[in-house]
PDB file of N, CA and C in Angstrom:
ATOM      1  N   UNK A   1     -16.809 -28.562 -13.817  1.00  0.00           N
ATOM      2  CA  UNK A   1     -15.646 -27.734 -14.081  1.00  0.00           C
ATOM      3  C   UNK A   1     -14.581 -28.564 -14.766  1.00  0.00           C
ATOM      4  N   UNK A   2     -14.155 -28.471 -15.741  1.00  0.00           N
ATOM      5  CA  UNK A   2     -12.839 -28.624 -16.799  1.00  0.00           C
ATOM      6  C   UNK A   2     -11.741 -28.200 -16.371  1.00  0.00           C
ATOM      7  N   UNK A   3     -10.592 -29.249 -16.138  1.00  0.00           N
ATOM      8  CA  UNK A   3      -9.086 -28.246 -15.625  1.00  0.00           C
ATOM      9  C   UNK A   3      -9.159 -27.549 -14.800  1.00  0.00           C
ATOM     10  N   UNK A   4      -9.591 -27.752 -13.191  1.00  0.00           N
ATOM     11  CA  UNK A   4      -9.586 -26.656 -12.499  1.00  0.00           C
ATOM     12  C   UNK A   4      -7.956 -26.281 -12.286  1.00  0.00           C
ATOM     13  N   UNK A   5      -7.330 -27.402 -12.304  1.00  0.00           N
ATOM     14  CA  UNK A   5      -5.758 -26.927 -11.999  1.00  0.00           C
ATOM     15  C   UNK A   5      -4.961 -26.012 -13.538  1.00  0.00           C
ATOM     16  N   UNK A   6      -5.717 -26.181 -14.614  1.00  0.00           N
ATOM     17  CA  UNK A   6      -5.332 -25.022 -15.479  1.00  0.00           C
ATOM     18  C   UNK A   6      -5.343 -23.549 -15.140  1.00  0.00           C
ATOM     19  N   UNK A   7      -5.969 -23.397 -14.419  1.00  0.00           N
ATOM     20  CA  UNK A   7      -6.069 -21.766 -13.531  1.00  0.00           C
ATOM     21  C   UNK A   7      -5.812 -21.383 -11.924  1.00  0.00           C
ATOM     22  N   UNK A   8      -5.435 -22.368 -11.689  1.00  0.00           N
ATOM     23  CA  UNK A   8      -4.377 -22.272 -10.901  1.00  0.00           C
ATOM     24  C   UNK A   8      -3.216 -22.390 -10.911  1.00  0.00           C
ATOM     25  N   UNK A   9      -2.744 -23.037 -11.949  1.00  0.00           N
ATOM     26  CA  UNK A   9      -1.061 -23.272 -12.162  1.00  0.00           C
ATOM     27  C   UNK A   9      -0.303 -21.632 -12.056  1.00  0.00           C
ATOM     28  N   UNK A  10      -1.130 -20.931 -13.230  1.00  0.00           N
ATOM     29  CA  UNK A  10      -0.833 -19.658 -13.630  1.00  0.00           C
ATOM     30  C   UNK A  10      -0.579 -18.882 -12.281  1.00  0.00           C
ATOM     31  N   UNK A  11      -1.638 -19.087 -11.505  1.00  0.00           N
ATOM     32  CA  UNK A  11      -2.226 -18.130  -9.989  1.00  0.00           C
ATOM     33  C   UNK A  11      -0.777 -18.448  -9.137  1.00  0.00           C
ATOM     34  N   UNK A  12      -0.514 -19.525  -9.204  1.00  0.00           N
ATOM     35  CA  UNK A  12       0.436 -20.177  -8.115  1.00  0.00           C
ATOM     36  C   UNK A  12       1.336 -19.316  -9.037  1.00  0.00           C
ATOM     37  N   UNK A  13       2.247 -19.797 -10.064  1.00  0.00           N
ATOM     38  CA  UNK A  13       3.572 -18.982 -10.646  1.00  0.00           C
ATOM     39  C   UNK A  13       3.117 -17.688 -10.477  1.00  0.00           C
ATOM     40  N   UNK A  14       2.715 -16.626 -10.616  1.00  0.00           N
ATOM     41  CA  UNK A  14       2.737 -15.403 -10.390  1.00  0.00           C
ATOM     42  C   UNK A  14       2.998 -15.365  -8.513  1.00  0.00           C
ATOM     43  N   UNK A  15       2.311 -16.378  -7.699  1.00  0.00           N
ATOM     44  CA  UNK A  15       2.653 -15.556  -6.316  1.00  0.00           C
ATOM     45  C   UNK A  15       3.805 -15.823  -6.080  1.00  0.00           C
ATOM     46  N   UNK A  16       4.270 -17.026  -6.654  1.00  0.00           N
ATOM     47  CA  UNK A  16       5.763 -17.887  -6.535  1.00  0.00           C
ATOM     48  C   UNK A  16       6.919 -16.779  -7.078  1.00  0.00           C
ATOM     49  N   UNK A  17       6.421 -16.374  -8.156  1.00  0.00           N
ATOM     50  CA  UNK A  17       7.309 -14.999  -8.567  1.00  0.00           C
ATOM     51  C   UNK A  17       7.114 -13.982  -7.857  1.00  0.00           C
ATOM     52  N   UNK A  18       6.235 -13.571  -7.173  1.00  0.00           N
ATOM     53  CA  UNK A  18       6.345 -12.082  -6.415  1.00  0.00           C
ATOM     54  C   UNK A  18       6.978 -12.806  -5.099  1.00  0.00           C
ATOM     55  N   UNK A  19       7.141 -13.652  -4.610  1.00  0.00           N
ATOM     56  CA  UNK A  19       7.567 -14.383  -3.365  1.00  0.00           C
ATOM     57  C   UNK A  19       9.076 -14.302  -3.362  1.00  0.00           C
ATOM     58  N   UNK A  20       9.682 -14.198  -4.269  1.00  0.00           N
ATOM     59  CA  UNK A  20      10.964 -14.764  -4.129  1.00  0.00           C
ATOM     60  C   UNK A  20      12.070 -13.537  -4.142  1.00  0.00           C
ATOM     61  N   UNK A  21      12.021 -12.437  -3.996  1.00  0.00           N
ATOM     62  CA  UNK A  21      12.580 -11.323  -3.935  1.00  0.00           C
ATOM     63  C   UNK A  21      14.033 -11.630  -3.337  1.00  0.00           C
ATOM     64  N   UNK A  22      14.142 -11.371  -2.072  1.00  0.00           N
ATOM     65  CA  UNK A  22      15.500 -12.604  -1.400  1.00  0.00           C
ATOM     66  C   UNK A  22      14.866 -13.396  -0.619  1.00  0.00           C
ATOM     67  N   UNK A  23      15.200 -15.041  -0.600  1.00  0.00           N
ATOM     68  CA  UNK A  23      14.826 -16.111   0.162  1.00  0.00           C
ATOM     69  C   UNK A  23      15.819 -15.778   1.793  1.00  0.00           C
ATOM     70  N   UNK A  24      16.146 -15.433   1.848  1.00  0.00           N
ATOM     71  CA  UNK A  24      16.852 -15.336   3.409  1.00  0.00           C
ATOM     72  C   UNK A  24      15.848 -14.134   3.919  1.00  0.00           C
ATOM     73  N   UNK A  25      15.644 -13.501   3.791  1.00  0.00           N
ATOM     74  CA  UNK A  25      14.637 -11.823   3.985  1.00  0.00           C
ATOM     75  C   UNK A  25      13.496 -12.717   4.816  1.00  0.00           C
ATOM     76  N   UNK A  26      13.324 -12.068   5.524  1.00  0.00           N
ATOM     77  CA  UNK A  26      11.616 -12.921   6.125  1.00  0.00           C
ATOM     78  C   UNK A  26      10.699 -11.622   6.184  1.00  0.00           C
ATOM     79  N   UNK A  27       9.504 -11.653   5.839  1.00  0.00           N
ATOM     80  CA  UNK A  27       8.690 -10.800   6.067  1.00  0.00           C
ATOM     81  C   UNK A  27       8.549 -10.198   6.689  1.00  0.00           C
ATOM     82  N   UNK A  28       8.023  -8.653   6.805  1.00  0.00           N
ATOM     83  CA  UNK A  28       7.571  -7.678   8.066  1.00  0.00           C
ATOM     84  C   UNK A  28       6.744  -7.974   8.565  1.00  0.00           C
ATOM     85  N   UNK A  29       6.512  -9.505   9.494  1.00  0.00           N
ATOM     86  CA  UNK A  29       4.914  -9.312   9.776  1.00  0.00           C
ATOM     87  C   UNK A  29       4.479  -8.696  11.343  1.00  0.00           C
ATOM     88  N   UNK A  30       5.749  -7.830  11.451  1.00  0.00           N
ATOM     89  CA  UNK A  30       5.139  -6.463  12.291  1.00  0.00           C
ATOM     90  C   UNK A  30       4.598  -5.710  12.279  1.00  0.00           C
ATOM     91  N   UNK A  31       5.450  -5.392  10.816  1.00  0.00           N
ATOM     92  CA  UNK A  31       5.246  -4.094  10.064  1.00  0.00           C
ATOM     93  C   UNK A  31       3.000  -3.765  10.022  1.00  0.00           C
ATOM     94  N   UNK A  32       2.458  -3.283  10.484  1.00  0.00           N
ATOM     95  CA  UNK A  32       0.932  -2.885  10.206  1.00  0.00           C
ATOM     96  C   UNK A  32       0.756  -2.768   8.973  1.00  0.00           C
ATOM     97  N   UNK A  33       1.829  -1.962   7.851  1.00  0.00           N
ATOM     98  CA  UNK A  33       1.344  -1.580   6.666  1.00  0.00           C
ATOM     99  C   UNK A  33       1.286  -3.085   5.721  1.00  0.00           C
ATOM    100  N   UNK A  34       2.385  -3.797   5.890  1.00  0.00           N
ATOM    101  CA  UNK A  34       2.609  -5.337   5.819  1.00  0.00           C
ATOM    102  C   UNK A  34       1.309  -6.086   5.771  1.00  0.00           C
ATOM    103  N   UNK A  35       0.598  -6.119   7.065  1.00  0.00           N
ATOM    104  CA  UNK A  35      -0.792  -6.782   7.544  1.00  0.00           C
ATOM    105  C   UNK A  35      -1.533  -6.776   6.745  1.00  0.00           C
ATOM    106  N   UNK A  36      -1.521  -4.758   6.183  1.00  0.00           N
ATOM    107  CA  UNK A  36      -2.491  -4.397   5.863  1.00  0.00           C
ATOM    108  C   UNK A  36      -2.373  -5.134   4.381  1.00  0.00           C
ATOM    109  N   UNK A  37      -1.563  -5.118   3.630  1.00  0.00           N
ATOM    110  CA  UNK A  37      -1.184  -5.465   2.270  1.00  0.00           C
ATOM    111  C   UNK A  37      -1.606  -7.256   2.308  1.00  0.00           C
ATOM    112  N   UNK A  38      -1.488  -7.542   3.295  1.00  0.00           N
ATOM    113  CA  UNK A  38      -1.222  -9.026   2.924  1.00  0.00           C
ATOM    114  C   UNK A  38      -3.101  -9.061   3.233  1.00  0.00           C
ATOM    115  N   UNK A  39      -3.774  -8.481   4.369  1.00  0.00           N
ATOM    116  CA  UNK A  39      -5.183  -8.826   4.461  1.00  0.00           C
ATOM    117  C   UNK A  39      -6.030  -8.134   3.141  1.00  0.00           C
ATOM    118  N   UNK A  40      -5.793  -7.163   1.982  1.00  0.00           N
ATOM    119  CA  UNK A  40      -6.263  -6.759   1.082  1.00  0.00           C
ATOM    120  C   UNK A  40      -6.058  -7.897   0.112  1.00  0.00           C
ATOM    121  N   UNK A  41      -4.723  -8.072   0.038  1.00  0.00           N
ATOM    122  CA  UNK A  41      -4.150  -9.620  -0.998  1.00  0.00           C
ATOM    123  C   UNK A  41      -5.770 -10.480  -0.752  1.00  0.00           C
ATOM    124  N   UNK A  42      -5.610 -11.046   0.278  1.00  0.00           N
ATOM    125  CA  UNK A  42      -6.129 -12.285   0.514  1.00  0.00           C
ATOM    126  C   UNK A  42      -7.888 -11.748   0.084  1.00  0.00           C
ATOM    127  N   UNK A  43      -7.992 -10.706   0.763  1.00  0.00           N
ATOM    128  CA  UNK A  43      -9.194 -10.277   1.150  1.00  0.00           C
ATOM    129  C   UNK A  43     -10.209  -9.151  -0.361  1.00  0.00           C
ATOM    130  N   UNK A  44      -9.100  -8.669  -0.637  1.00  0.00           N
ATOM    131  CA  UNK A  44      -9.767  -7.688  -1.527  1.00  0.00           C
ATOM    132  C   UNK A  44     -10.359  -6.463  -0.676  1.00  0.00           C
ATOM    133  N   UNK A  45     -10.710  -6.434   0.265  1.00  0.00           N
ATOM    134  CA  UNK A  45     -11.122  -5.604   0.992  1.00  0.00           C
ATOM    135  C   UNK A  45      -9.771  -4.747   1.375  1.00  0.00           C
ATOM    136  N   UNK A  46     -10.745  -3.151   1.801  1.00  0.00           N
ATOM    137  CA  UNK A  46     -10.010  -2.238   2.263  1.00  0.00           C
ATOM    138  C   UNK A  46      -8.698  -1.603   1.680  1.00  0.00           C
ATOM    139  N   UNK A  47      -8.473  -1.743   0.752  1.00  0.00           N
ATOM    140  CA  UNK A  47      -6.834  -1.729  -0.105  1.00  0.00           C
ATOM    141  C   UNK A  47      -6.347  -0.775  -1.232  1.00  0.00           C
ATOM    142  N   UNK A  48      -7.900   0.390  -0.446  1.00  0.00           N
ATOM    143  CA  UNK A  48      -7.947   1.732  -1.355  1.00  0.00           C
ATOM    144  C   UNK A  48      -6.674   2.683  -1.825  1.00  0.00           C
ATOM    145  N   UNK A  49      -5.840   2.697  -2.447  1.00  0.00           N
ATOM    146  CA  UNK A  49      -5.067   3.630  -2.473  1.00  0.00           C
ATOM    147  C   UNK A  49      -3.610   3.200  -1.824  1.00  0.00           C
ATOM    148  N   UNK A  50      -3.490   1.478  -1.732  1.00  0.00           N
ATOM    149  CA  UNK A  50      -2.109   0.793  -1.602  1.00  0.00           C
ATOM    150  C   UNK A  50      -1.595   0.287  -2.324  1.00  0.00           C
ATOM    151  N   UNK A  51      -2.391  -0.231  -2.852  1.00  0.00           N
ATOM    152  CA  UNK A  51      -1.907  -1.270  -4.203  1.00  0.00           C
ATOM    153  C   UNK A  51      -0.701  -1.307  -4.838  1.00  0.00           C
ATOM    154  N   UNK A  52      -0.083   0.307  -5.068  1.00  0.00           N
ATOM    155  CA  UNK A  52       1.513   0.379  -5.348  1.00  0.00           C
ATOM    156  C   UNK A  52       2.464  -0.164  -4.328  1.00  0.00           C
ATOM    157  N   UNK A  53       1.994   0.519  -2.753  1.00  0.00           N
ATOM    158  CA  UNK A  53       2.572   0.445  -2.238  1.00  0.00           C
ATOM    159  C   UNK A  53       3.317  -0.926  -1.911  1.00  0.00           C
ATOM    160  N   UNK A  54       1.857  -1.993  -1.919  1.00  0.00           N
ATOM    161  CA  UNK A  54       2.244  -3.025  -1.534  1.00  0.00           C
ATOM    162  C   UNK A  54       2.956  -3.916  -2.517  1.00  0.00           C
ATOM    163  N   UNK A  55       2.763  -3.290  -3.822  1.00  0.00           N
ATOM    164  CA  UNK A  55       3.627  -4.200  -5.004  1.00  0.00           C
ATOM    165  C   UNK A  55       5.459  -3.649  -4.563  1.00  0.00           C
ATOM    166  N   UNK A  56       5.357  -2.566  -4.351  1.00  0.00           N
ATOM    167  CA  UNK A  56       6.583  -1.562  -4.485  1.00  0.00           C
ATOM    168  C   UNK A  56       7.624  -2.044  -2.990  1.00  0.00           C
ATOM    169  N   UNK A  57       6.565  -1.893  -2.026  1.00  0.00           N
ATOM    170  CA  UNK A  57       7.747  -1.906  -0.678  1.00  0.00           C
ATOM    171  C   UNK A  57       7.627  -3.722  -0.320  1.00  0.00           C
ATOM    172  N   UNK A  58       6.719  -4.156  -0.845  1.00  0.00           N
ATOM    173  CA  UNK A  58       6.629  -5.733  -0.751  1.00  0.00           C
ATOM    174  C   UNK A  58       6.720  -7.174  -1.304  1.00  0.00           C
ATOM    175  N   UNK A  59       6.337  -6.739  -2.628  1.00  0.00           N
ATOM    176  CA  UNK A  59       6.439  -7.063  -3.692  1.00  0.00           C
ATOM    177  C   UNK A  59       5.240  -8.368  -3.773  1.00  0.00           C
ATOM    178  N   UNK A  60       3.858  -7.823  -3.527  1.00  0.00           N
ATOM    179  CA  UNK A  60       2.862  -8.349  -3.372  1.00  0.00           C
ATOM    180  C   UNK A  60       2.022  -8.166  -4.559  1.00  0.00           C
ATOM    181  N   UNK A  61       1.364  -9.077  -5.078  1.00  0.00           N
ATOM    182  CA  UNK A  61       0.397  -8.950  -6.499  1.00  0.00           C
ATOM    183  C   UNK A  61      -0.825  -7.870  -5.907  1.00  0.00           C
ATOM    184  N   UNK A  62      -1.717  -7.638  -7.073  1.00  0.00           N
ATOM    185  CA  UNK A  62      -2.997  -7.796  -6.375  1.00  0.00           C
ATOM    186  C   UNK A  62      -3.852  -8.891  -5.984  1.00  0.00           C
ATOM    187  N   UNK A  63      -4.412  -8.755  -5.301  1.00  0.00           N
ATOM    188  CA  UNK A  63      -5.822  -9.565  -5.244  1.00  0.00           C
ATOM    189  C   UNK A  63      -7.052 -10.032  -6.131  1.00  0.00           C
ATOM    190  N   UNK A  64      -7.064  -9.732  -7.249  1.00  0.00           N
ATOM    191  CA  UNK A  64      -7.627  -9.722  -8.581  1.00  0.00           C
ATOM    192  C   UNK A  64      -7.435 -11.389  -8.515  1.00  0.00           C
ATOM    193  N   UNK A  65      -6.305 -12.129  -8.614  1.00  0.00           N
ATOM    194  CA  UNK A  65      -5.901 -13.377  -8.913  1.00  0.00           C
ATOM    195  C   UNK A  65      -6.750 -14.674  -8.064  1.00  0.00           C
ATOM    196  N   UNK A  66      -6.504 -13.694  -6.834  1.00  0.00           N
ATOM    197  CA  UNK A  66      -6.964 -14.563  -5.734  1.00  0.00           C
ATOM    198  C   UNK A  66      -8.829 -14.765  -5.483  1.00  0.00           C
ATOM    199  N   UNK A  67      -8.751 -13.811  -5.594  1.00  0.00           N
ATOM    200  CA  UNK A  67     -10.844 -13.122  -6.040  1.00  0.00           C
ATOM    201  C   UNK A  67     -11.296 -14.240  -7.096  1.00  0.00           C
ATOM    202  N   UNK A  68     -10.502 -14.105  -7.967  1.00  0.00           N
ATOM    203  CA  UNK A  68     -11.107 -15.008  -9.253  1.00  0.00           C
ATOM    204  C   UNK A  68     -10.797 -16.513  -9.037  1.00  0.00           C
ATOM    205  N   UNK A  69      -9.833 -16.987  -8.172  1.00  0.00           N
ATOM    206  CA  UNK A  69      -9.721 -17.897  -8.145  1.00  0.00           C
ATOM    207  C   UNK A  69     -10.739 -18.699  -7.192  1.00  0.00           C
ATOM    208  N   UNK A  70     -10.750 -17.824  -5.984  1.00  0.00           N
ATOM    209  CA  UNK A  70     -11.943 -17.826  -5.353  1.00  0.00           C
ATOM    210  C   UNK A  70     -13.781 -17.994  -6.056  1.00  0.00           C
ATOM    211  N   UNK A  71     -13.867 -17.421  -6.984  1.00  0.00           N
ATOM    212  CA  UNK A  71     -15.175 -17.232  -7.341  1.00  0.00           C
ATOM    213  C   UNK A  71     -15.271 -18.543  -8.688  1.00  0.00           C
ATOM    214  N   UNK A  72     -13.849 -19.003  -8.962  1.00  0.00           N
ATOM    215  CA  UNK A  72     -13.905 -20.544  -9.948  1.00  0.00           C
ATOM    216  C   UNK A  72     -14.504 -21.418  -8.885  1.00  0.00           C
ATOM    217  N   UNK A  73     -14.447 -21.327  -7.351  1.00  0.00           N
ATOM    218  CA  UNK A  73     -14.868 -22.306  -6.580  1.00  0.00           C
ATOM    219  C   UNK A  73     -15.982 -22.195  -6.284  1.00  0.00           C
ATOM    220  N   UNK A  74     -16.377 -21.214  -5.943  1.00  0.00           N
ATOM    221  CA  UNK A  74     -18.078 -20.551  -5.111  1.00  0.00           C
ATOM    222  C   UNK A  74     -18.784 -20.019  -6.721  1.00  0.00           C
ATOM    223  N   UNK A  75     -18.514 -19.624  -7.739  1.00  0.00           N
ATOM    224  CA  UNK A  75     -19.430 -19.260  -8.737  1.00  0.00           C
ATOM    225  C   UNK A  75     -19.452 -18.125  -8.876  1.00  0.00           C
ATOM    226  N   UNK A  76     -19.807 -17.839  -9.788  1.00  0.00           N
ATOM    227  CA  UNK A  76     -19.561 -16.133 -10.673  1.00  0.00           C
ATOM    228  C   UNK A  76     -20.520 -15.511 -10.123  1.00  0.00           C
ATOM    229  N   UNK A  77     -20.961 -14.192 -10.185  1.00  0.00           N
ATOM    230  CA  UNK A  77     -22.224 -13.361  -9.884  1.00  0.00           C
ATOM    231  C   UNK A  77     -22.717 -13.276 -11.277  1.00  0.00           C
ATOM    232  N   UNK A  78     -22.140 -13.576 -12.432  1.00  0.00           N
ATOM    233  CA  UNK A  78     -22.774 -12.896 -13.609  1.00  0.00           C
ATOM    234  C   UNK A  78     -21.740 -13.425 -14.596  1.00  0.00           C
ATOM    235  N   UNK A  79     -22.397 -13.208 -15.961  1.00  0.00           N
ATOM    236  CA  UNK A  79     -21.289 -13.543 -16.994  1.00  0.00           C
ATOM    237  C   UNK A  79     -20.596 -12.445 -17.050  1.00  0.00           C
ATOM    238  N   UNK A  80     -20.721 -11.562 -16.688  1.00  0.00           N
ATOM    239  CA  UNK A  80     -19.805 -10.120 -16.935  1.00  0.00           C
ATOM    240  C   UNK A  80     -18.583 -10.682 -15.834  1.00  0.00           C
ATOM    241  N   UNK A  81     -19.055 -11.078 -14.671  1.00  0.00           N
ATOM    242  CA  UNK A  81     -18.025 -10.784 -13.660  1.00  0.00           C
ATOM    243  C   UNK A  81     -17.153 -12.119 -14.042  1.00  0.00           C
ATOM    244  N   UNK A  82     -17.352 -13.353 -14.667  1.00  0.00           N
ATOM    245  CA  UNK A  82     -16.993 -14.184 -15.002  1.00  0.00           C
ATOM    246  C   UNK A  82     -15.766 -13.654 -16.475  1.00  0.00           C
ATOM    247  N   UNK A  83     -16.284 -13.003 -17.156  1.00  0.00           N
ATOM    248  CA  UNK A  83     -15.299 -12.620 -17.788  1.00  0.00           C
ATOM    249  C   UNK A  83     -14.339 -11.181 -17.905  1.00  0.00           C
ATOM    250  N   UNK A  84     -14.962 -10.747 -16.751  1.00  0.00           N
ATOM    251  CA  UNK A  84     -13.848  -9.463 -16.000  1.00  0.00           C
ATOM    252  C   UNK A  84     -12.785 -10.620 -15.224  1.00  0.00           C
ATOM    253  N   UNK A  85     -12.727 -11.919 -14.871  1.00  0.00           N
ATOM    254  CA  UNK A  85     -11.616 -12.905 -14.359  1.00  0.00           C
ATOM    255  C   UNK A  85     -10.894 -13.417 -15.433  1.00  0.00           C
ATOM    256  N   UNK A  86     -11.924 -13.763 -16.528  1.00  0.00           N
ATOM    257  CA  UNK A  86     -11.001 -14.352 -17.572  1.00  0.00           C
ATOM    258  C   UNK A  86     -10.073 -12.674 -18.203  1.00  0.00           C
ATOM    259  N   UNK A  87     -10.101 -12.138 -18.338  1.00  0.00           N
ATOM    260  CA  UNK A  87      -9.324 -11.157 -18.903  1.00  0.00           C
ATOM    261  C   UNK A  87      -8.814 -10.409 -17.660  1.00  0.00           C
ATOM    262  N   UNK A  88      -8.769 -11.234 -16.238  1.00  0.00           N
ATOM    263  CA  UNK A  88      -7.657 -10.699 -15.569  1.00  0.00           C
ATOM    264  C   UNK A  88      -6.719 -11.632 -15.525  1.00  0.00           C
ATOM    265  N   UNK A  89      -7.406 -13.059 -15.396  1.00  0.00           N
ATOM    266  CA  UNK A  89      -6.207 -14.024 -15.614  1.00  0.00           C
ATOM    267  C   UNK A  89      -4.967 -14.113 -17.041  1.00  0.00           C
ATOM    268  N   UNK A  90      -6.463 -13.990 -17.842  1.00  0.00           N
ATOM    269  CA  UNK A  90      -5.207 -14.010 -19.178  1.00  0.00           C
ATOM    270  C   UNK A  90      -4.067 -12.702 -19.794  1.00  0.00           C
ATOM    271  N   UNK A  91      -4.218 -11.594 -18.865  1.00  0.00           N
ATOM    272  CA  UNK A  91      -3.165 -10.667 -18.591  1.00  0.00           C
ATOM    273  C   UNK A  91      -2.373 -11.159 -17.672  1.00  0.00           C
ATOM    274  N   UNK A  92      -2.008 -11.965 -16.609  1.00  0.00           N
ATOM    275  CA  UNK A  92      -1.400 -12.536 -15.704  1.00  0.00           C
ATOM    276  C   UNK A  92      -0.719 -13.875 -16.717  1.00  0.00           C
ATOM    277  N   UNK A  93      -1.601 -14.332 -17.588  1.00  0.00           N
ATOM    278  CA  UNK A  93      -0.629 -15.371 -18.114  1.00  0.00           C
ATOM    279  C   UNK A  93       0.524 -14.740 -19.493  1.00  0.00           C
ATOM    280  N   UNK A  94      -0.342 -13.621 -20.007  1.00  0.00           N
ATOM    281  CA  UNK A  94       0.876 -13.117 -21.118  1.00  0.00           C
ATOM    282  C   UNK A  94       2.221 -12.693 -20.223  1.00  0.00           C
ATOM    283  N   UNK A  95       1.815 -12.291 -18.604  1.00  0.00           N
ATOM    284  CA  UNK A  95       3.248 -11.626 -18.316  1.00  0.00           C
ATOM    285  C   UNK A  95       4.070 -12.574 -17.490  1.00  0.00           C
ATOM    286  N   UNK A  96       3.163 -14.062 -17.534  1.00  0.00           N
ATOM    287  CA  UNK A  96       4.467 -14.647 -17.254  1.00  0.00           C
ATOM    288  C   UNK A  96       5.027 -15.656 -18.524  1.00  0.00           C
ATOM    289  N   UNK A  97       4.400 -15.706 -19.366  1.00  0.00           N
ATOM    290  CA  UNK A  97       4.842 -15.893 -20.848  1.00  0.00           C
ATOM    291  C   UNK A  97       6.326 -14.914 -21.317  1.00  0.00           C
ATOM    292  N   UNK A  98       6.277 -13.818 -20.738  1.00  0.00           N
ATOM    293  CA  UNK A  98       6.940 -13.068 -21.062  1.00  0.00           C
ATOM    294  C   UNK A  98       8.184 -12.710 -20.404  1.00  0.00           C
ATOM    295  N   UNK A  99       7.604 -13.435 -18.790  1.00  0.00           N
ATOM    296  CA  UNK A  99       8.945 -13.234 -18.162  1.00  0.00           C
ATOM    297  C   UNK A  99      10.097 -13.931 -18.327  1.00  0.00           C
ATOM    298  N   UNK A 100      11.683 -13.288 -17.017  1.00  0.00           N
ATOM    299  CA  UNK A 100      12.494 -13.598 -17.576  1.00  0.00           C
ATOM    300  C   UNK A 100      12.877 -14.768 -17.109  1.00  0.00           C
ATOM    301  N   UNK A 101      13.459 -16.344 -17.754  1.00  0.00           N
ATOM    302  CA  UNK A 101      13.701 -17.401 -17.441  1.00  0.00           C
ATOM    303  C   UNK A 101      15.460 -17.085 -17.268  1.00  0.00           C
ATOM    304  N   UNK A 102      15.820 -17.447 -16.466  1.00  0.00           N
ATOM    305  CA  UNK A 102      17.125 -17.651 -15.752  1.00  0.00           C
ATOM    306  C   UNK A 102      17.764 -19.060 -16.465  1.00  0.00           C
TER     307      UNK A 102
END
């Protein structure tokens, strides 16, 4: 593997940006719907029909980032699924190319 930290840099700034909403705020990790968002994040599993929710009331990515980053370590299933990551990552890097610098 070549640059493994080239595809992670990207992975890290995107969660680092959905993270920072207000730094005093601490998470709901009462909240169930919370759980649920953060075990789909991590997991990919189960996360049918939240995905807004959890970007919207949480301000949580998807799991797409984390999947692929995952499968740079353990190995692709296929060249297809290998480049269904590269063209999820490199939509994740135009939009932080694009975001706004303070």
């Amino acid at each position: 593997m070549k640059r493994p930290l080239a595809i992670f840099i990207p992975l890290f700034l995107c969660c680092a940006a959905a993270g920072t909403a207000t730094a005093a705020e601490q998470p709901p990790f009462d909240d169930p719907m919370f759980r649920r968002c953060v075990t789909w994040l991590m997991t990919g599993e189960r996360g049918a029909f939240i995905d807004n929710l959890c970007l919207e009331e949480f301000d949580l990515p998807s799991p797409s980032m984390f999947i692929c980053a995952r499968k740079v370590r353990l190995g692709f299933k296929s060249k297809t699924d290998q480049a269904a990551c590269v063209i999820v990552l490199e939509e994740e890097i135009k939009k932080i190319r694009a975001g706004y610098v303070k």
